[in-house]
Protein backbone atom coordinates (compact mmCIF):
# COMPACT_ATOMS: atom_id res chain seq x y z
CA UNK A 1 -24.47 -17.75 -46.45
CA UNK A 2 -24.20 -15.66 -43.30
CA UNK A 3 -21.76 -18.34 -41.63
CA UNK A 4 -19.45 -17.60 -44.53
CA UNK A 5 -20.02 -13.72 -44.02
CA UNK A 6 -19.67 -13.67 -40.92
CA UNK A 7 -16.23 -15.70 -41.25
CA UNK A 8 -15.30 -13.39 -43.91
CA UNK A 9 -15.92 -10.19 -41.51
CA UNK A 10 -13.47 -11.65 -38.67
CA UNK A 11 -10.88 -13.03 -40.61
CA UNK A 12 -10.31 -9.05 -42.34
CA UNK A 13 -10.53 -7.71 -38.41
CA UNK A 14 -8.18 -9.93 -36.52
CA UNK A 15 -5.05 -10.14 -37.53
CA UNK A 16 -3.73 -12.85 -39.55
CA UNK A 17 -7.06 -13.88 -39.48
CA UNK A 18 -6.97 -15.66 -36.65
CA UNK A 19 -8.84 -15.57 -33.24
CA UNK A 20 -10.26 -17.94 -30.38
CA UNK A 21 -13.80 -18.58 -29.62
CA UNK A 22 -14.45 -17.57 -25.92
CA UNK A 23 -18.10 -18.69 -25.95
CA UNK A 24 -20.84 -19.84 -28.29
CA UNK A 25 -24.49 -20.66 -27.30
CA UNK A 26 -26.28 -20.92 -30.05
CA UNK A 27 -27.41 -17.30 -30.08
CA UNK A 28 -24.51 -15.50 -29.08
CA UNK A 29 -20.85 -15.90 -29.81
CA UNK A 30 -17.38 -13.57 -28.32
CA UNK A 31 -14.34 -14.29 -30.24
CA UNK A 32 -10.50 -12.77 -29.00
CA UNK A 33 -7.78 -11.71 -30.89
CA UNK A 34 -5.51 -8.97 -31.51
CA UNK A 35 -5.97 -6.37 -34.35
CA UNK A 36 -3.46 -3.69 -34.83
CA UNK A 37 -1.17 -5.07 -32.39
CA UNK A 38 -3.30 -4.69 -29.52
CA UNK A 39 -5.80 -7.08 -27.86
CA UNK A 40 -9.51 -7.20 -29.14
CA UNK A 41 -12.59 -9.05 -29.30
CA UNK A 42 -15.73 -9.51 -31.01
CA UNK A 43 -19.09 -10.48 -30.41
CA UNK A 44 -21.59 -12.12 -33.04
CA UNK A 45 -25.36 -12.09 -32.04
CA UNK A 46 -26.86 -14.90 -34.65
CA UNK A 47 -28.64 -12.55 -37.59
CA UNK A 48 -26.72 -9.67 -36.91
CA UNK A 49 -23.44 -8.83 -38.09
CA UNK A 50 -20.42 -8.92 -35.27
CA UNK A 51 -19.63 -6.22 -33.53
CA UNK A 52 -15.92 -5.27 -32.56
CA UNK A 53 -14.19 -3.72 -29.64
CA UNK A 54 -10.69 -2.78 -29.63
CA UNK A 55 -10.48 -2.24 -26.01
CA UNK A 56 -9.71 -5.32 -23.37
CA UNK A 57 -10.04 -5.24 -19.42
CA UNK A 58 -9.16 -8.49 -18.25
CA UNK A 59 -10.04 -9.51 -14.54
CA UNK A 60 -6.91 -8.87 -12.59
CA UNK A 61 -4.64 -11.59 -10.53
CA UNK A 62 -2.83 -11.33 -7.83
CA UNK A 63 0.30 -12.82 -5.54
CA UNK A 64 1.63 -12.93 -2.58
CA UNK A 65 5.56 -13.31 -1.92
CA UNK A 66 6.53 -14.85 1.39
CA UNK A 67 10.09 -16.62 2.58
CA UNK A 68 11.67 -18.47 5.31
CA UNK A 69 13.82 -17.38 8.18
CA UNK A 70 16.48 -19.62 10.10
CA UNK A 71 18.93 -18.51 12.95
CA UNK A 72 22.18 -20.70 13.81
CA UNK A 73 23.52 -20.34 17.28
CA UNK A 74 20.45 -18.55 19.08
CA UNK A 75 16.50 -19.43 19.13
CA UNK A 76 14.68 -17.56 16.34
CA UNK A 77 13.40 -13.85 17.57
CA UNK A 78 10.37 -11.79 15.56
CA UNK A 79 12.82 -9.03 15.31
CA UNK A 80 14.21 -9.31 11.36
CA UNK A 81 13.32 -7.10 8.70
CA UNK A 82 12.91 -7.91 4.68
CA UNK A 83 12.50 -5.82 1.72
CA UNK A 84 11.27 -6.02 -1.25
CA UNK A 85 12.06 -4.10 -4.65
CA UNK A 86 10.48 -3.18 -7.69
CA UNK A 87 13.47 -4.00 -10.00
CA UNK A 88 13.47 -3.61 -14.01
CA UNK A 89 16.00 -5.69 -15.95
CA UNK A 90 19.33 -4.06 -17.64
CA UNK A 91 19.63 -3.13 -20.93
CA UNK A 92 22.94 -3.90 -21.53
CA UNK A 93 21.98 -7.38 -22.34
CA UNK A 94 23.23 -9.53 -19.54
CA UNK A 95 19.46 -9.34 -18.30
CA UNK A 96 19.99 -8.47 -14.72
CA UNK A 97 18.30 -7.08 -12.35
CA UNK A 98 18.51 -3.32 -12.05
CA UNK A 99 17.25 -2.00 -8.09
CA UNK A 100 14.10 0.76 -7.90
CA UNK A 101 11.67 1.56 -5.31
CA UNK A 102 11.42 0.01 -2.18
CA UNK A 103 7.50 -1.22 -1.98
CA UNK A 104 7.84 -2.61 1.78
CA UNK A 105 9.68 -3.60 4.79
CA UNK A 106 8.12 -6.65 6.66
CA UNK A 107 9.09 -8.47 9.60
CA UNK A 108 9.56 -12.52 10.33
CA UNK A 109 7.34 -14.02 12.45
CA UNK A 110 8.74 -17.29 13.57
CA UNK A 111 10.46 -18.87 10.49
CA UNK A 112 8.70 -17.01 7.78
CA UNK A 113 8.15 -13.79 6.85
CA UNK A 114 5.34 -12.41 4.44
CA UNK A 115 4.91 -9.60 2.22
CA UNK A 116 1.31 -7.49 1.26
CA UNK A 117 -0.31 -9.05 -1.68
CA UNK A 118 0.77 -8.00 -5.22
CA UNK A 119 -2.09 -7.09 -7.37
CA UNK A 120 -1.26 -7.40 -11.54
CA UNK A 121 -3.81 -5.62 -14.13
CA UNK A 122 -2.27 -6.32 -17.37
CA UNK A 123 -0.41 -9.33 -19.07
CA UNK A 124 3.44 -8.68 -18.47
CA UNK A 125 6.06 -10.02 -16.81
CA UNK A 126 6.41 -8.18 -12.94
CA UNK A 127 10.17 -8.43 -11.36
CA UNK A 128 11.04 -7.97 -7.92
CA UNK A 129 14.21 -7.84 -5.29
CA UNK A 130 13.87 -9.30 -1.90
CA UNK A 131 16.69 -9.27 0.43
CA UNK A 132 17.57 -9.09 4.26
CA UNK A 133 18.13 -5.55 5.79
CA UNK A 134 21.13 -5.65 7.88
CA UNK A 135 19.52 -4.18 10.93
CA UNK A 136 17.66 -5.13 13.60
CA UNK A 137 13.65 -3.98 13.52
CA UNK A 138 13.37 -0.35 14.71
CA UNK A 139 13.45 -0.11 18.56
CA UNK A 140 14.64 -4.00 19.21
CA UNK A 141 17.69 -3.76 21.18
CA UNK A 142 19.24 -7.59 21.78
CA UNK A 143 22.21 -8.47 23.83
CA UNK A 144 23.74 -10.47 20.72
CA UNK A 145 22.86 -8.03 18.49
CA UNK A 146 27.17 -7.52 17.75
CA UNK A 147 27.21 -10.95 16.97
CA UNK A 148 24.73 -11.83 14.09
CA UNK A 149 25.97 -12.38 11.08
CA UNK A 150 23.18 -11.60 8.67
CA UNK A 151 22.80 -13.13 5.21
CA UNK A 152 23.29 -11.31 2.47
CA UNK A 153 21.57 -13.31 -0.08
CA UNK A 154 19.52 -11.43 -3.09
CA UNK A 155 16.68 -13.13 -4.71
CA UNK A 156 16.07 -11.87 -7.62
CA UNK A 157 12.15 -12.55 -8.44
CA UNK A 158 10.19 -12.93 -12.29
CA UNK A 159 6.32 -12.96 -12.03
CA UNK A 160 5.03 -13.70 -15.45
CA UNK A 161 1.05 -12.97 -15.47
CA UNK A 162 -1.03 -13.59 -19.24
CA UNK A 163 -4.43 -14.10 -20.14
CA UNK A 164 -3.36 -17.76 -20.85
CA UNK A 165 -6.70 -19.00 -22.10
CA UNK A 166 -7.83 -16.12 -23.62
CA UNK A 167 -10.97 -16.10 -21.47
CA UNK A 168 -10.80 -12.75 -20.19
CA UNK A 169 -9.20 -13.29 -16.55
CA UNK A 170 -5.46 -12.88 -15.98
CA UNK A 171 -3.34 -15.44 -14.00
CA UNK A 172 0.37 -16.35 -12.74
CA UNK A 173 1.51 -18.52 -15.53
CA UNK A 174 5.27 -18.62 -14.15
CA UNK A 175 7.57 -17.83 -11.45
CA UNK A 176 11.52 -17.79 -11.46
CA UNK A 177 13.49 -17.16 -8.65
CA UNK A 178 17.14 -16.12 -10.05
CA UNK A 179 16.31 -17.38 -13.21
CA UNK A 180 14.78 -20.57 -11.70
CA UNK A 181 11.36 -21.54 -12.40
CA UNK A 182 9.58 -22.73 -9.05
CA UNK A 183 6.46 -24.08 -8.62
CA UNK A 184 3.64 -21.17 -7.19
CA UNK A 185 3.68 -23.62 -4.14
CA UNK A 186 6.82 -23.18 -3.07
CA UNK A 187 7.83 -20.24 -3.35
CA UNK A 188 8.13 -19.44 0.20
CA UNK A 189 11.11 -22.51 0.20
CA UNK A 190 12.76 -21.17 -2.03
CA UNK A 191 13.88 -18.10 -0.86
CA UNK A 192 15.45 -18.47 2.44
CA UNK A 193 17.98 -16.13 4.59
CA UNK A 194 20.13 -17.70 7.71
CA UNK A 195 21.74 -15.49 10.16
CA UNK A 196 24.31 -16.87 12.30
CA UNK A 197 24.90 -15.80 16.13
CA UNK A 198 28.45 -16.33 17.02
């Protein structure tokens, strides 16, 4: 019958035969797979016979990395600066992080800093460096600027982003913070820099 066609006529497109339903009404039905090793999807109108598309554009996601600041030995100023990285990982196998382009310089305000939001298109897994710059923001001039100490932590930052229920939208499935998985939540904990005024 046309049930067992229409089986038939997915199981030969998707790979492996296999593929999940995204939606059925009744009259109309999508189904998502992959066929030749790239993301696709189908879509059966009841009498007719499915039709395929080997293209996918899934909604996009995005994120937004923030941290905490601390001072030891003087109140807290708005005068700190923090980067942040695009990084790829090495290829030597000891998976670490390899440095590229600096995407931004931000400054604390109070005890936390924030970075622009992050914007992700396609399923993949995003890594970032965020670290302290060892300067003062441009044009502060402070009369204990000799004495801070400032930390020289590097987090080291994996933003994994799928289409995890095959539904078409992307999301932030994990996050690991040198190597670390931490909850989307708390991010901002997690990645903390103290300078110390002597």
């Amino acid at each position: 019958d046309s049930k067992i066609k229409k089986e038939e006529t997915l199981a030969k497109f998707f790979e492996n035969g296999e593929y999940t339903t995204l939606f059925a009404d009744g009259a109309v039905s999508a189904m998502y797979g992959y066929a030749n090793g790239q993301p696709a999807y189908a879509v059966y109108q009841n009498g007719s016979a499915p039709t395929f598309h080997n293209s996918y554009d899934p909604k996009p996601t995005s994120y937004t990395l923030s941290g905490t600041k601390t001072v030891e030995g003087h109140p807290i100023e708005d005068i700190y600066q923090f980067e942040l990285y695009a990084a790829t990982q090495s290829s030597d196998g000891t998976g670490a992080f390899v440095e590229g382009a600096l995407l931004e310089t931000v400054t604390n305000t109070g005890s936390s800093f924030t970075f622009s939001e992050l914007n992700f298109d396609s399923a993949a897994g995003y890594r970032y460096i965020i670290k302290e710059k060892a300067a003062l923001k441009d044009g502060v001039s402070v009369d204990y600027a000799d004495r801070i100490t400032f930390d020289e932590k590097v987090y080291n930052v994996e933003i994994d982003v799928s289409d995890h229920d095959l539904d078409g939208v992307l999301s932030v499935q994990q996050i690991r913070i040198n190597g670390n998985p931490i909850d989307h939540n708390t991010v901002a904990s997690a990645i903390v820099f103290t300078n110390v005024v002597d």
